[in-house]
C-alpha atoms as a PDB file:
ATOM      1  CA  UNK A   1      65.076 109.153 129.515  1.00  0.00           C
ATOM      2  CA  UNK A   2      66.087 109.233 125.818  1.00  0.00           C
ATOM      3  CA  UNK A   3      67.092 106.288 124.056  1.00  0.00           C
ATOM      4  CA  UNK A   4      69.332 108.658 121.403  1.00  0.00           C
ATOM      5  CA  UNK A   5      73.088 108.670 121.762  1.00  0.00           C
ATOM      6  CA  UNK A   6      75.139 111.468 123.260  1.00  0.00           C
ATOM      7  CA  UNK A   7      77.099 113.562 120.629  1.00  0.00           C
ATOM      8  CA  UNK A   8      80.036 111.678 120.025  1.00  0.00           C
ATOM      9  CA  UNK A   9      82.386 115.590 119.809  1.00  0.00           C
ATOM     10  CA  UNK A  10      81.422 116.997 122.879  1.00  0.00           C
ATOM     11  CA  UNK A  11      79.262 114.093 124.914  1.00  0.00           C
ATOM     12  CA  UNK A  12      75.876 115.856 124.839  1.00  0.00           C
ATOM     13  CA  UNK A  13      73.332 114.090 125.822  1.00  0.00           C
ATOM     14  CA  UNK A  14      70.768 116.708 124.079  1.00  0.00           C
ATOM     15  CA  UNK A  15      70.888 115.349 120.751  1.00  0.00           C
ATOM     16  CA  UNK A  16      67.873 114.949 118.757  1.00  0.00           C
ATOM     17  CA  UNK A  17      66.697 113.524 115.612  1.00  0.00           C
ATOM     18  CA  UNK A  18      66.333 115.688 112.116  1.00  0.00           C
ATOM     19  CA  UNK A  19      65.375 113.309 109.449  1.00  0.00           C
ATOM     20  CA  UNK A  20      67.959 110.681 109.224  1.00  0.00           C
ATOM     21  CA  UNK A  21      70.566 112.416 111.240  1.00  0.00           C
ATOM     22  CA  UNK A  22      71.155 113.132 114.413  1.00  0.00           C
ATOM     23  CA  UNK A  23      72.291 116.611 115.804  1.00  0.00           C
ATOM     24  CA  UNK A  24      73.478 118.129 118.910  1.00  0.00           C
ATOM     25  CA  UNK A  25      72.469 121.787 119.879  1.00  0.00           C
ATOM     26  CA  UNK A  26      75.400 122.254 121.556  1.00  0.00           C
ATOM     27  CA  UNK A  27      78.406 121.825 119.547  1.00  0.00           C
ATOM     28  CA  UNK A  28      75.996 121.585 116.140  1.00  0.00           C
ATOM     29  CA  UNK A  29      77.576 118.502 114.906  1.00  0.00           C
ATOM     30  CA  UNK A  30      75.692 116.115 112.646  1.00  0.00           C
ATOM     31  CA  UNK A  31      76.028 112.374 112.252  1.00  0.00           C
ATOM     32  CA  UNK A  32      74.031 109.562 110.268  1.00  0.00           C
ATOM     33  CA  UNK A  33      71.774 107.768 112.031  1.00  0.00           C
ATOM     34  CA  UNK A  34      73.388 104.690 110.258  1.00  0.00           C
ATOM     35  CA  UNK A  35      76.594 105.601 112.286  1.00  0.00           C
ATOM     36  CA  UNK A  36      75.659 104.215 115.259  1.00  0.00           C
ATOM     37  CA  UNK A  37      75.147 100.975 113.902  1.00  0.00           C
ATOM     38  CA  UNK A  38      78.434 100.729 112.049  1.00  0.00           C
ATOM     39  CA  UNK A  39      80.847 100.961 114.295  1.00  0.00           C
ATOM     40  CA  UNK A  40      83.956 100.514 113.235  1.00  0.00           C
ATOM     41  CA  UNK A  41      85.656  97.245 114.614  1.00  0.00           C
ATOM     42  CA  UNK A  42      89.464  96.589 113.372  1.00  0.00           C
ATOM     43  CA  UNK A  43      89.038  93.107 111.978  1.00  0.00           C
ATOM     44  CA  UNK A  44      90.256  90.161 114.279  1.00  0.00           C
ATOM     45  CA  UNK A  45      92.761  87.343 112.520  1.00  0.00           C
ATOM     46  CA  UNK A  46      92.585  84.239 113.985  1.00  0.00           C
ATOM     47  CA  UNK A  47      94.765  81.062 113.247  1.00  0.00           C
ATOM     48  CA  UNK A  48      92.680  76.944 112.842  1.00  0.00           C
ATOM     49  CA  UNK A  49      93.105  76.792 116.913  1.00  0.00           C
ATOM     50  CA  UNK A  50      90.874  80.510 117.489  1.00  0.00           C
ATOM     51  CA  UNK A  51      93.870  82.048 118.655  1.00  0.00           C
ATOM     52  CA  UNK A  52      94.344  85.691 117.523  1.00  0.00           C
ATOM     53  CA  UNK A  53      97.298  86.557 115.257  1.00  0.00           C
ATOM     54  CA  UNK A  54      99.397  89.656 115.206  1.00  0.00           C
ATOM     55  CA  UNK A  55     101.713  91.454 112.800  1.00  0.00           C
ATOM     56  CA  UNK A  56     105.173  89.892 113.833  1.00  0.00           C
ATOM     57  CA  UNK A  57     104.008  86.383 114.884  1.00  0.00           C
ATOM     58  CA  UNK A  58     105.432  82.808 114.086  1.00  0.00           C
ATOM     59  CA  UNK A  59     103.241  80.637 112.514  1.00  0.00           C
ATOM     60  CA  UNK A  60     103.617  76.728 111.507  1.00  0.00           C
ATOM     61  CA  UNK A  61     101.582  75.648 108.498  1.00  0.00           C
ATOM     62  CA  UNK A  62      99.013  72.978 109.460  1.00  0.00           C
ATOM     63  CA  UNK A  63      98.775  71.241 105.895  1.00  0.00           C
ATOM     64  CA  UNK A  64     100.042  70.497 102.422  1.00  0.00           C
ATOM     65  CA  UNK A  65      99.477  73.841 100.621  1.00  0.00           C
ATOM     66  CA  UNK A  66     100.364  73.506  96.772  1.00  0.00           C
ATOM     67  CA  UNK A  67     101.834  76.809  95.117  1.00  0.00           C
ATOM     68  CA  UNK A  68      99.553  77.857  92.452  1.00  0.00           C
ATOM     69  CA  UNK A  69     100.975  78.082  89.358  1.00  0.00           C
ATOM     70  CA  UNK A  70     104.125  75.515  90.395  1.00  0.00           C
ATOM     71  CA  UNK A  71     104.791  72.280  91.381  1.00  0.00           C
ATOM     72  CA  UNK A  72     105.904  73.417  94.779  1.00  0.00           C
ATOM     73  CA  UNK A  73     104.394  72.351  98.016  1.00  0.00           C
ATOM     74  CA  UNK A  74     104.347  73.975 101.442  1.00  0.00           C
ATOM     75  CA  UNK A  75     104.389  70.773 103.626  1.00  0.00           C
ATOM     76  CA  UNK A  76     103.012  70.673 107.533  1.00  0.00           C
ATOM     77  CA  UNK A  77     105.263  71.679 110.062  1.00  0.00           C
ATOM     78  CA  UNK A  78     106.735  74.416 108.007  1.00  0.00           C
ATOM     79  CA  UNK A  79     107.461  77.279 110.129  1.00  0.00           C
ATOM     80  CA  UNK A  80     106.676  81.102 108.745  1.00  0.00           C
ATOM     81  CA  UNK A  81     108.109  83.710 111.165  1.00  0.00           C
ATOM     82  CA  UNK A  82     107.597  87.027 111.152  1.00  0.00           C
ATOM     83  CA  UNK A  83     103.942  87.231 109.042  1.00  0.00           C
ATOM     84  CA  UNK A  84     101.879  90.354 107.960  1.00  0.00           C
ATOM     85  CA  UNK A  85      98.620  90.352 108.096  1.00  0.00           C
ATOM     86  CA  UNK A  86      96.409  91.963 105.614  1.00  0.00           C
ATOM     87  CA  UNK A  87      92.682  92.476 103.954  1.00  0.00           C
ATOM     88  CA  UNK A  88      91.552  90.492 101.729  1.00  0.00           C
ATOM     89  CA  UNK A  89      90.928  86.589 100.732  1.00  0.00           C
ATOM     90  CA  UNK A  90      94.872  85.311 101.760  1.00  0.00           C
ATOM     91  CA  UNK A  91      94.965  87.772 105.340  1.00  0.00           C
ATOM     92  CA  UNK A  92      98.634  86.761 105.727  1.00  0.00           C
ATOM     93  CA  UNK A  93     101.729  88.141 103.837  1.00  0.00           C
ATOM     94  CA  UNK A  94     104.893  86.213 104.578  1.00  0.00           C
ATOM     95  CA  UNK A  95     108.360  85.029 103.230  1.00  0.00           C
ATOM     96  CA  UNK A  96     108.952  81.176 102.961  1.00  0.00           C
ATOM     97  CA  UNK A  97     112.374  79.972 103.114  1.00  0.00           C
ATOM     98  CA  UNK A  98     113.091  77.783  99.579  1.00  0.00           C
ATOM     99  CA  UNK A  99     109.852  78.873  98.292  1.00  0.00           C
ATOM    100  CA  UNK A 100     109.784  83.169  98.638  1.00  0.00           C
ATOM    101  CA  UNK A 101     107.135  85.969  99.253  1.00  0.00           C
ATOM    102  CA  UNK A 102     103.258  84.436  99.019  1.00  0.00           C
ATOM    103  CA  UNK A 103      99.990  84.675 100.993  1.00  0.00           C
ATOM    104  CA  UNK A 104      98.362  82.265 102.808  1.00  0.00           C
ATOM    105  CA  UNK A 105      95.047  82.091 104.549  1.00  0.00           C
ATOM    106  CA  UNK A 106      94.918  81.856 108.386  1.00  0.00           C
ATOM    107  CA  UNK A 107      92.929  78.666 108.789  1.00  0.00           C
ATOM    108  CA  UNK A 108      95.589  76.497 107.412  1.00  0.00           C
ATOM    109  CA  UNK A 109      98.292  77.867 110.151  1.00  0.00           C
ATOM    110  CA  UNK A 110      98.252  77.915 113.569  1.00  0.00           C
ATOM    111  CA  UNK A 111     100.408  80.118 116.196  1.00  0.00           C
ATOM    112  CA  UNK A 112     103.928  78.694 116.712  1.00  0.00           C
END
């Protein structure tokens, strides 16, 4: 049997090789080679404890954070509801009652 992957249109399991793509005789559709090793996984956000995060979850701040570019200090125990997570460096957007809108990173806050 063929080690290739079926056609990922119509599930033919004729594909073949041509260079560095592969192609079904079937349906005719082409695909990188390279495809099949990036697949596409949504990124996972997890809190300190592992556990995964969602858009819409409580969260309670595990540390002192300072506010860059203040004297302001997020202490531990402070309770973020309703974050948004997001790409990047900081993967959670949220509002902070006394303080306002900022982004903090999900291994200083665990799920409320």
């Amino acid at each position: 049997m063929s080690s290739l992957p079926k056609c990922p249109e119509c599930s033919s399991e004729y594909t073949y090789e041509d260079g560095s793509n592969y192609v079904c005789p079937e349906c005719a559709h082409e695909w990188p080679q390279s495809a099949e090793e990036a697949v596409e996984a949504a990124k996972v956000f997890k809190d300190a404890n592992g556990n995964l995060l969602q858009d819409g979850d409580s969260v309670t701040v595990i540390k002192d954070l300072k506010v860059k570019g203040s004297s302001l200090v997020v202490k531990v125990g402070t309770k973020v509801k309703n974050i948004r997570l997001i790409d990047g460096d900081h993967d959670i957007d949220c509002k902070i009652d006394g303080i306002g809108a900022m982004k903090l990173k999900s291994e200083f806050v665990r799920k409320a």
